[in-house]
C-alpha atoms as a PDB file:
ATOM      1  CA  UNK A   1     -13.990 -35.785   2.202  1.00  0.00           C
ATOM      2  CA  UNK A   2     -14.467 -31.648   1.209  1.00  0.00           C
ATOM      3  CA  UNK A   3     -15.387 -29.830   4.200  1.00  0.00           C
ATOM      4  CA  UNK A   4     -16.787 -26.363   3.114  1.00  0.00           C
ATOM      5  CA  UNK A   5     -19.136 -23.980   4.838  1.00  0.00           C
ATOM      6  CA  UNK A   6     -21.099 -21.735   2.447  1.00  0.00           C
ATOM      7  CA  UNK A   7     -23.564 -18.762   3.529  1.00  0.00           C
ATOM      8  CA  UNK A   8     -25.257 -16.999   0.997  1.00  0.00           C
ATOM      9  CA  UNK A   9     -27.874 -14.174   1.647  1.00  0.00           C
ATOM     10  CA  UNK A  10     -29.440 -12.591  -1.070  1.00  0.00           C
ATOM     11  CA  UNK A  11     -31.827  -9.336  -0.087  1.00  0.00           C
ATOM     12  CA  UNK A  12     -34.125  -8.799  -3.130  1.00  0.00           C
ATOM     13  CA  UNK A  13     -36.015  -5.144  -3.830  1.00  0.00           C
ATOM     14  CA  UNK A  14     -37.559  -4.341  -0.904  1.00  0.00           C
ATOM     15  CA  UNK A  15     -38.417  -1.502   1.113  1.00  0.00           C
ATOM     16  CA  UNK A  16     -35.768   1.521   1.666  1.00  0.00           C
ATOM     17  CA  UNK A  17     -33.300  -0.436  -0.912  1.00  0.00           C
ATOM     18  CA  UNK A  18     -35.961  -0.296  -3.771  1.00  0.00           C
ATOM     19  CA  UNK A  19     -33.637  -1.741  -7.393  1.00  0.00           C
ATOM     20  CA  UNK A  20     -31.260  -2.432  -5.247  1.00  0.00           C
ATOM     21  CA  UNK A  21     -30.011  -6.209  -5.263  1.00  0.00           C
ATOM     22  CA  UNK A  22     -27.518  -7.290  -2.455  1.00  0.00           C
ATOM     23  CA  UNK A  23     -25.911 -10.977  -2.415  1.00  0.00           C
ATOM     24  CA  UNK A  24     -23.982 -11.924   0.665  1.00  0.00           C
ATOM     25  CA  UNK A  25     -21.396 -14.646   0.433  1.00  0.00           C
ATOM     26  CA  UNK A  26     -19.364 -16.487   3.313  1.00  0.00           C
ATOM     27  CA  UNK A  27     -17.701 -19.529   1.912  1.00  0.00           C
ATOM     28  CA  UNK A  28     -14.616 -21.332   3.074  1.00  0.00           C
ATOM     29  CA  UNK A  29     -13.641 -24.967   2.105  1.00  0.00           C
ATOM     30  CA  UNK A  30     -12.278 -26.569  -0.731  1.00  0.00           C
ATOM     31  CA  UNK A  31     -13.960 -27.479  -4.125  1.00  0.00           C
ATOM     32  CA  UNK A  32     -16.616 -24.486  -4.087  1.00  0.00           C
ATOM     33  CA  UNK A  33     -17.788 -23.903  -7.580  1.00  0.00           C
ATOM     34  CA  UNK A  34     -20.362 -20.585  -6.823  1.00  0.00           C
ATOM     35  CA  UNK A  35     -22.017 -18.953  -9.775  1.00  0.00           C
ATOM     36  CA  UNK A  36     -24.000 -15.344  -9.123  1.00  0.00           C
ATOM     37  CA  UNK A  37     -26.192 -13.458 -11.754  1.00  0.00           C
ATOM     38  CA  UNK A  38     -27.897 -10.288 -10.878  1.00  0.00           C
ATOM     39  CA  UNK A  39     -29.804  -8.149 -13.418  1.00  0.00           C
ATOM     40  CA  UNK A  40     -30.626  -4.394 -13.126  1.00  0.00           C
ATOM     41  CA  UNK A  41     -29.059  -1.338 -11.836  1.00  0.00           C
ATOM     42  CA  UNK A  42     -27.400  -0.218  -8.520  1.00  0.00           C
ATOM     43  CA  UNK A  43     -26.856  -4.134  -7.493  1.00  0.00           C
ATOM     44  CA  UNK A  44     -23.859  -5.420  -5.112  1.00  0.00           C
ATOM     45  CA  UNK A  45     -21.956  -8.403  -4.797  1.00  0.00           C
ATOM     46  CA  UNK A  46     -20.826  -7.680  -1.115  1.00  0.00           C
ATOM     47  CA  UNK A  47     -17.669  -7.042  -0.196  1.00  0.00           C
ATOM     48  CA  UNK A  48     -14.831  -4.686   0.690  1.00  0.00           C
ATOM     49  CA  UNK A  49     -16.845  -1.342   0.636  1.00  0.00           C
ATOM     50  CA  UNK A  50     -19.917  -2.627   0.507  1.00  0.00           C
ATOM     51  CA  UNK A  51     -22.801   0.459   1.176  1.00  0.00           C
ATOM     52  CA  UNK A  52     -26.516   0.277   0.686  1.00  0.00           C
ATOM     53  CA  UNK A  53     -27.369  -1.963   3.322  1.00  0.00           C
ATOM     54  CA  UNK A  54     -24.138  -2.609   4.428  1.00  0.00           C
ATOM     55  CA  UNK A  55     -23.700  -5.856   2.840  1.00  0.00           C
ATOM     56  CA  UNK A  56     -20.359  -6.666   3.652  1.00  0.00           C
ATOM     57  CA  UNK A  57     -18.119  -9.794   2.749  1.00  0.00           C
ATOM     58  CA  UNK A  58     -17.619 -11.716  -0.544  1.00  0.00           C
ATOM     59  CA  UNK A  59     -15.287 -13.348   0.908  1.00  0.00           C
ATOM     60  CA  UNK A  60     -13.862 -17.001  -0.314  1.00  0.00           C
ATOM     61  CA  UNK A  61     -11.619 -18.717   1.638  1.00  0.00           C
ATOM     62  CA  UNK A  62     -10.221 -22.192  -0.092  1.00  0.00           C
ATOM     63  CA  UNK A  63      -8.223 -24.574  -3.041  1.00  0.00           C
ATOM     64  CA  UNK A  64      -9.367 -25.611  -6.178  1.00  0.00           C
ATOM     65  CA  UNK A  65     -12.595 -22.939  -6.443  1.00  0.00           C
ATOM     66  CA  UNK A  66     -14.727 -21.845  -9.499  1.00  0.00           C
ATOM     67  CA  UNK A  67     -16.538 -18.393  -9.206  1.00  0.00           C
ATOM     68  CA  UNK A  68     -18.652 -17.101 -12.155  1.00  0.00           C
ATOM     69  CA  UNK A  69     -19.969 -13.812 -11.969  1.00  0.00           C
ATOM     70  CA  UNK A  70     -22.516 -12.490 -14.471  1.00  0.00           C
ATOM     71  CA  UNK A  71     -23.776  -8.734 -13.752  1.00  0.00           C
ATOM     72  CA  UNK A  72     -26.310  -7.339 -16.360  1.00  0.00           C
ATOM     73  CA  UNK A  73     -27.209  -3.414 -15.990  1.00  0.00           C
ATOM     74  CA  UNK A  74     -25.747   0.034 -14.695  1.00  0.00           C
ATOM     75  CA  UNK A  75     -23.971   1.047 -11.635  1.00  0.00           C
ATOM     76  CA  UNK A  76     -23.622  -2.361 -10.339  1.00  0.00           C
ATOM     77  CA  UNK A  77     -20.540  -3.296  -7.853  1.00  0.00           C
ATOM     78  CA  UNK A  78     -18.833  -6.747  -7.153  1.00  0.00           C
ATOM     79  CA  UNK A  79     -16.520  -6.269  -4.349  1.00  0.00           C
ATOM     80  CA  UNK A  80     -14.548  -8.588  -2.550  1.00  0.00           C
ATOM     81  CA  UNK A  81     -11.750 -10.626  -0.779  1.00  0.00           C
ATOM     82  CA  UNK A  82     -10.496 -13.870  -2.736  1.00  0.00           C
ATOM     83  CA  UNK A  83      -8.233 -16.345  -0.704  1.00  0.00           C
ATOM     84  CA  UNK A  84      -7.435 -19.506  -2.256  1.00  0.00           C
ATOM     85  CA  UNK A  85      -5.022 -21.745  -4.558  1.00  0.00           C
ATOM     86  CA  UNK A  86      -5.599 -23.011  -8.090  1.00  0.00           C
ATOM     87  CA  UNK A  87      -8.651 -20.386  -8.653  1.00  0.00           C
ATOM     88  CA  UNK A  88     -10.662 -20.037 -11.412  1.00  0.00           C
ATOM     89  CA  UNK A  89     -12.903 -16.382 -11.943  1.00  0.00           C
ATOM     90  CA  UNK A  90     -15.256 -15.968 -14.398  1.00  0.00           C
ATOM     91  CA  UNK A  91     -16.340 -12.074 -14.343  1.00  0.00           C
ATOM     92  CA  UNK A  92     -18.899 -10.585 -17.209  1.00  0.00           C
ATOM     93  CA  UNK A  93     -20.537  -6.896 -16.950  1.00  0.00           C
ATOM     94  CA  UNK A  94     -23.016  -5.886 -19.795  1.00  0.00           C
ATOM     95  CA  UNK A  95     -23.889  -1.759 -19.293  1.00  0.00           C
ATOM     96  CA  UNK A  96     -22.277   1.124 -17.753  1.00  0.00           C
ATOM     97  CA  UNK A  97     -20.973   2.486 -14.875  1.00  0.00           C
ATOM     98  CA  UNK A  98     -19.950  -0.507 -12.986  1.00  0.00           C
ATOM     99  CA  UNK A  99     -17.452  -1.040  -9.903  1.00  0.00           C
ATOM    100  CA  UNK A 100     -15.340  -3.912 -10.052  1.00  0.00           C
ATOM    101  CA  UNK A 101     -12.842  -4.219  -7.056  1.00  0.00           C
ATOM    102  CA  UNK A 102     -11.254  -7.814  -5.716  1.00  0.00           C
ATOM    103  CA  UNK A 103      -7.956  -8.565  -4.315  1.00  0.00           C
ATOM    104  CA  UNK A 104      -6.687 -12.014  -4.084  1.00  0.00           C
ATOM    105  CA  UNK A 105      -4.468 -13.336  -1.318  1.00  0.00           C
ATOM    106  CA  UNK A 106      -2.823 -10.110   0.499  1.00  0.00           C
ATOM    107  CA  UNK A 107      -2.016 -11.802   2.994  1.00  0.00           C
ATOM    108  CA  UNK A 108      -0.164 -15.299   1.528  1.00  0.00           C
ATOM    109  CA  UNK A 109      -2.788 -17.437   2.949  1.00  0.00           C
ATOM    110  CA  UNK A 110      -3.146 -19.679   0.020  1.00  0.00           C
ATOM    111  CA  UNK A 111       0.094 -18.027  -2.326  1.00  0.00           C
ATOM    112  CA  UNK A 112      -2.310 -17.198  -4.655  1.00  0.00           C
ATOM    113  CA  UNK A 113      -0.902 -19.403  -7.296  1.00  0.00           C
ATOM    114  CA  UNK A 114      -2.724 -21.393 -10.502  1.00  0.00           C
ATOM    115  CA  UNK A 115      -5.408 -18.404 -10.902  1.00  0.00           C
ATOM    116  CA  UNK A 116      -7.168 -18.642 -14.081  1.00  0.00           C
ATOM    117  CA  UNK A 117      -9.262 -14.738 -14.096  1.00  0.00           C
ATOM    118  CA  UNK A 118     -11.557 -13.909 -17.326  1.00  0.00           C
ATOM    119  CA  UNK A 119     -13.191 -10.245 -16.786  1.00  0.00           C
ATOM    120  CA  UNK A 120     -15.358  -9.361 -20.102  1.00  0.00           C
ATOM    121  CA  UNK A 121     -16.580  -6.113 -20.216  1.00  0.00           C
ATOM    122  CA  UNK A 122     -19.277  -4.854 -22.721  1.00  0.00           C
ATOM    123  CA  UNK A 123     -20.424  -1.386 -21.560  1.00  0.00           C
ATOM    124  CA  UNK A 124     -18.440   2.351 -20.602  1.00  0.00           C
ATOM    125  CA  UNK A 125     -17.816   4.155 -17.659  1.00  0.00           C
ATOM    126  CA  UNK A 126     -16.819   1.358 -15.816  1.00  0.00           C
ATOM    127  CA  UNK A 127     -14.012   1.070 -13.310  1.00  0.00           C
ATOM    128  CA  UNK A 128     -11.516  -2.119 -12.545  1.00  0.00           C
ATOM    129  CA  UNK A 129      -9.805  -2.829  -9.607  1.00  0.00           C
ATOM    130  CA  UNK A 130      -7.842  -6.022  -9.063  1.00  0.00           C
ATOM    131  CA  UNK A 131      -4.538  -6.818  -7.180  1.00  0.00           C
ATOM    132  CA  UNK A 132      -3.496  -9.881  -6.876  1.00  0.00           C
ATOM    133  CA  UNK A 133      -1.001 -11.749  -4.516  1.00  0.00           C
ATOM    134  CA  UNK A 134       0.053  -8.052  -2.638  1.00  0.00           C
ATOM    135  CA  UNK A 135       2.500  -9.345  -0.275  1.00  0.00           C
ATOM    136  CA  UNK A 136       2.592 -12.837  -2.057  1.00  0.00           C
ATOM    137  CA  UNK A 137       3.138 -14.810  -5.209  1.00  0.00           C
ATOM    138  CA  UNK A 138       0.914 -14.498  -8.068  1.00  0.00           C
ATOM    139  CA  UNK A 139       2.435 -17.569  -9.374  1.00  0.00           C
ATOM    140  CA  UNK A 140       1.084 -18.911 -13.303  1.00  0.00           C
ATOM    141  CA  UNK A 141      -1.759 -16.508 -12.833  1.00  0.00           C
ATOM    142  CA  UNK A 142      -3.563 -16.266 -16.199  1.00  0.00           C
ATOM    143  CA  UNK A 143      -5.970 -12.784 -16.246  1.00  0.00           C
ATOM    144  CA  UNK A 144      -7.440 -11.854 -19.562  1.00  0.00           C
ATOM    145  CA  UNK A 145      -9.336  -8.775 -20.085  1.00  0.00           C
ATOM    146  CA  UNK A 146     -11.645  -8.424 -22.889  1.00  0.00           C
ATOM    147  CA  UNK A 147     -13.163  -4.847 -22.353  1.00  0.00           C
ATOM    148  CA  UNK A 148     -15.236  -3.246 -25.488  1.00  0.00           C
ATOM    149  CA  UNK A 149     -16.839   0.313 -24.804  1.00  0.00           C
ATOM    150  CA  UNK A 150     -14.966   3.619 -23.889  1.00  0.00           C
ATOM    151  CA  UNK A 151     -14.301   5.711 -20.919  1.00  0.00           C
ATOM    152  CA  UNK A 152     -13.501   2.290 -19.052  1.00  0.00           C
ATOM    153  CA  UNK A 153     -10.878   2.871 -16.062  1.00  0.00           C
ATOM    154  CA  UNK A 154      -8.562  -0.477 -15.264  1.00  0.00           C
ATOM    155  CA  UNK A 155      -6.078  -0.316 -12.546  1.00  0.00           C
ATOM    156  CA  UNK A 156      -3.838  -3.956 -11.427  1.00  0.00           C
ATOM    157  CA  UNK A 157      -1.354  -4.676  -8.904  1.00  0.00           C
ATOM    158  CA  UNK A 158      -0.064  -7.776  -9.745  1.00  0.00           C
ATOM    159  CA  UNK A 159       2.751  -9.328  -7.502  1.00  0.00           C
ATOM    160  CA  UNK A 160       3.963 -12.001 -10.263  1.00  0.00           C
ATOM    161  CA  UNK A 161       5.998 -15.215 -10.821  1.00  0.00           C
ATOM    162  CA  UNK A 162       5.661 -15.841 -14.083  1.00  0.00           C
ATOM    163  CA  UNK A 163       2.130 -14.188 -14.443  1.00  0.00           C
ATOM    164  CA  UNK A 164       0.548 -13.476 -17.671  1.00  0.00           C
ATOM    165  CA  UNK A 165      -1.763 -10.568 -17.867  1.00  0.00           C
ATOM    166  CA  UNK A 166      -3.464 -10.356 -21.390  1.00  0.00           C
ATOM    167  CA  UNK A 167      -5.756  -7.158 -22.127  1.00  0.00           C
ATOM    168  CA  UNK A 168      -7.848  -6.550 -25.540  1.00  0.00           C
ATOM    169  CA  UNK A 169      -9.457  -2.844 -25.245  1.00  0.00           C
ATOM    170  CA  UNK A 170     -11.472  -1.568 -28.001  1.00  0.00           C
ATOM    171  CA  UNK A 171     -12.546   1.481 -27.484  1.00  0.00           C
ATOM    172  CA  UNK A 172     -11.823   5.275 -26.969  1.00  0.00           C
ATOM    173  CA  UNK A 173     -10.599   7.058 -23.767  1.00  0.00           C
ATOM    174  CA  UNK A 174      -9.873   4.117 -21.886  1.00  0.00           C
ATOM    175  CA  UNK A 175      -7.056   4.134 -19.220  1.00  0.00           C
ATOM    176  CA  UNK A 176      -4.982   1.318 -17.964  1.00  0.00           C
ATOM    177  CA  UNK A 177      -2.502   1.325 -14.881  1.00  0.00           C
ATOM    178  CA  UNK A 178      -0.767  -2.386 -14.317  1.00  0.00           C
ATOM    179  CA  UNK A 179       2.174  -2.848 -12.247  1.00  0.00           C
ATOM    180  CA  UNK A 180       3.942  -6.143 -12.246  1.00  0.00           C
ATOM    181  CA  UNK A 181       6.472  -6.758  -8.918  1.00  0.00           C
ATOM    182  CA  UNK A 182       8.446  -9.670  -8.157  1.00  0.00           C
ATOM    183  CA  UNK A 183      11.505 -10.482  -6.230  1.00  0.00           C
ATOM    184  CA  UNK A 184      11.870 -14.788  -6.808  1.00  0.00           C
ATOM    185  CA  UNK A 185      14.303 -15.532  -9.389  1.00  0.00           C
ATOM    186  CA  UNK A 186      11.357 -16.768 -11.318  1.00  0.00           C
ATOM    187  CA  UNK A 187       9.319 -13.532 -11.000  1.00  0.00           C
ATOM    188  CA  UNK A 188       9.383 -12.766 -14.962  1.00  0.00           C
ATOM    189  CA  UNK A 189       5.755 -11.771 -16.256  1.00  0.00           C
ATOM    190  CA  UNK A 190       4.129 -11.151 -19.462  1.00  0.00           C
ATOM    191  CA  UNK A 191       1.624  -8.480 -20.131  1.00  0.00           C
ATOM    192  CA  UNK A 192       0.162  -7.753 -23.982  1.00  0.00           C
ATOM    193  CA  UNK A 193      -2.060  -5.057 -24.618  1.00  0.00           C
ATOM    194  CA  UNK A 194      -3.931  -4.700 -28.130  1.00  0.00           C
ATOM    195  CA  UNK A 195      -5.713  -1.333 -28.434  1.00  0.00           C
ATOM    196  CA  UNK A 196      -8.120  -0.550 -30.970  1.00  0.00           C
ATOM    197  CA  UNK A 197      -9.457   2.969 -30.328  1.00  0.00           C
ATOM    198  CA  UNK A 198      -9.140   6.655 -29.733  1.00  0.00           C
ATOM    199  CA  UNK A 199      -7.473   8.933 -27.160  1.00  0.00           C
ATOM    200  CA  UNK A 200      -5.902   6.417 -24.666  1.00  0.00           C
ATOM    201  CA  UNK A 201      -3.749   6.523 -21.212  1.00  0.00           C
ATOM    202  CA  UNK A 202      -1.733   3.293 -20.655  1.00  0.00           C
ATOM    203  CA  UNK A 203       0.932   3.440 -17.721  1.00  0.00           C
ATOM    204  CA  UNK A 204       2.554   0.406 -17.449  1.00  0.00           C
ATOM    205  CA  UNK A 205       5.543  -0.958 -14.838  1.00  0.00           C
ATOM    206  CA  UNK A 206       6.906  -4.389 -14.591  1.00  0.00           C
ATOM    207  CA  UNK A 207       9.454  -4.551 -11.927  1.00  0.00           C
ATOM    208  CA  UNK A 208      10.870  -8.154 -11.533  1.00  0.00           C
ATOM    209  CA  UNK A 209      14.186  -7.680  -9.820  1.00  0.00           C
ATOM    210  CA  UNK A 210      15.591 -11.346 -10.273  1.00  0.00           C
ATOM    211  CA  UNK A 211      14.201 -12.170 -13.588  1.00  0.00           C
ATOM    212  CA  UNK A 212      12.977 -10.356 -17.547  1.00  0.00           C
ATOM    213  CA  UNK A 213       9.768  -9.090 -17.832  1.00  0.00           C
ATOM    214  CA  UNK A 214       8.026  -9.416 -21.406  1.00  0.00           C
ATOM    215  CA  UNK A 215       5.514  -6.545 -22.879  1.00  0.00           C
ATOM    216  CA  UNK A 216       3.796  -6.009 -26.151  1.00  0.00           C
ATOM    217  CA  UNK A 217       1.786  -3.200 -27.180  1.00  0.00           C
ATOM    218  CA  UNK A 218      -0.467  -2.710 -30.075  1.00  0.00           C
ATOM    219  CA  UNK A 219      -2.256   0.423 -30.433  1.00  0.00           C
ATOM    220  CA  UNK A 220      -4.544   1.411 -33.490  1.00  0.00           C
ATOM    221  CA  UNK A 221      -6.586   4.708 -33.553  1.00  0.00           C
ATOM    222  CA  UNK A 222      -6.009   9.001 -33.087  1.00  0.00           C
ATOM    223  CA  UNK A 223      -3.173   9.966 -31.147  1.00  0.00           C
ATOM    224  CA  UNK A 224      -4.701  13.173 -30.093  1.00  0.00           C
ATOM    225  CA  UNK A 225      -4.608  13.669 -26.091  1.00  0.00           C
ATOM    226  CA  UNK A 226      -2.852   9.939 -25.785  1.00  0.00           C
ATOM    227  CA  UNK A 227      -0.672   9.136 -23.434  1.00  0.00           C
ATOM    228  CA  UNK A 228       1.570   5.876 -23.252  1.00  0.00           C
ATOM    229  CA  UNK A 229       4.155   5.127 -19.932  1.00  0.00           C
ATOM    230  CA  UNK A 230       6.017   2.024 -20.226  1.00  0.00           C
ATOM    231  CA  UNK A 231       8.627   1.271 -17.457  1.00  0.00           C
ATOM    232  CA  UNK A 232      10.822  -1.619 -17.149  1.00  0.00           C
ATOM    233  CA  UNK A 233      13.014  -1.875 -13.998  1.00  0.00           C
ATOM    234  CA  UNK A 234      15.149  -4.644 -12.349  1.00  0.00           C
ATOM    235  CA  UNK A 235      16.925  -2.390 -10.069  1.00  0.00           C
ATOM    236  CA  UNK A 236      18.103   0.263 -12.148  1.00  0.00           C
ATOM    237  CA  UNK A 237      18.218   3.507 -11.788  1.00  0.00           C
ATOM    238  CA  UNK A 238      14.640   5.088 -10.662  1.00  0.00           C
ATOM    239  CA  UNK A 239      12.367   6.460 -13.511  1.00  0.00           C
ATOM    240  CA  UNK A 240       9.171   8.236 -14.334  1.00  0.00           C
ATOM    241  CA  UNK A 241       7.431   9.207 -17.214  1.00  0.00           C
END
């Protein structure tokens, strides 16, 4: 039998928080399949930094769960703590200036392995912040990124073992950090960007000590103000761009 305990609040436009939507979720167990949709501007999904009316946790604590996100409107934020094994995220934002920061596993609870992440993005101004497996394993994760609009800001910590990090960006002035660690003699990780845009700042690292890290690139648009870093390190010497 699945033993799970799930609390959900959800405070609605009222008083002193006027547009402001706040969801509250405490959910540990296994087999949790928890789908949120929140339309309108300055909305949370608590978690992490939560403000407003100091919502506090997302957090998910568990195996084998399914969490579909769908946020609709401007200046939204889904924040949160993710621990669990053979995950599966669903993530959509439609508008602009949107927070979007999770970590998964930091602390090897679960090893953060078989994550499936989508995060589809249809809007600009938005900022991206996921890490995933810190001080673990990311192992088989599978994150794709399908992000259309500019001035979009996407920063990943990923600690892999043989992760695959897929990102399709069209759109101008977007900037991507991703860093890929791993020490496990299976730690190799692929990450392909394909960039259809203008002015653009990618810094990339993949930093598998024990195993080869794959990367492909694909860029189309003006070069003006650009700037690509692309560093691949198994104990070499130290770089920088």
């Amino acid at each position: 039998m699945k033993n799970k305990l799930i609390s959900i609040i959800a405070i609605i436009s009222l008083g002193a928080f006027a547009a402001d939507n706040e969801i509250f979720v405490d959910q540990s167990g296994t087999g949790a399949n928890i789908d949120l949709e929140q339309l309108g501007i300055s909305n949370i999904i608590g978690g992490l930094n939560s403000t407003a009316g100091s919502v506090n946790a997302l957090d998910l604590d568990g195996n084998t769960m399914t969490l579909d996100i769908n946020m609709i409107g401007a200046t939204n934020k889904f924040l949160g703590d993710i621990y669990s094994d053979n995950f599966t995220g669903f993530y959509q934002f439609t508008g602009g200036t949107n927070a979007f920061t999770i970590q998964v596993d930091p602390t090897n609870t679960y090893s953060s392995d078989g994550s499936n992440q989508n995060v589809a993005v249809t809007g600009s101004g938005n900022t991206f912040t996921l890490n995933q497996g810190t001080t673990a394993i990311a192992a088989s994760l599978d994150l794709d990124w399908i992000i259309q609009g500019s001035n979009n800001t996407v920063t990943s910590n990923i600690n892999i073992d043989g992760a695959t990090n897929y990102m399709d960006i069209d759109g101008s002035d977007n900037t991507v950090t991703y860093t890929g660690t791993g020490v496990n003699a299976s730690a190799g990780g692929y990450f392909w960007l394909d960039h259809t845009g203008g002015q653009r700042t990618f810094n990339i690292q993949q930093l598998s000590t024990q195993d080869n890290d794959w990367l492909k690139i694909i860029s189309v648009g003006g070069t003006a103000s650009s700037t690509v870093c692309v560093i691949q390190n198994d104990q070499g010497t130290s770089t920088s761009c």
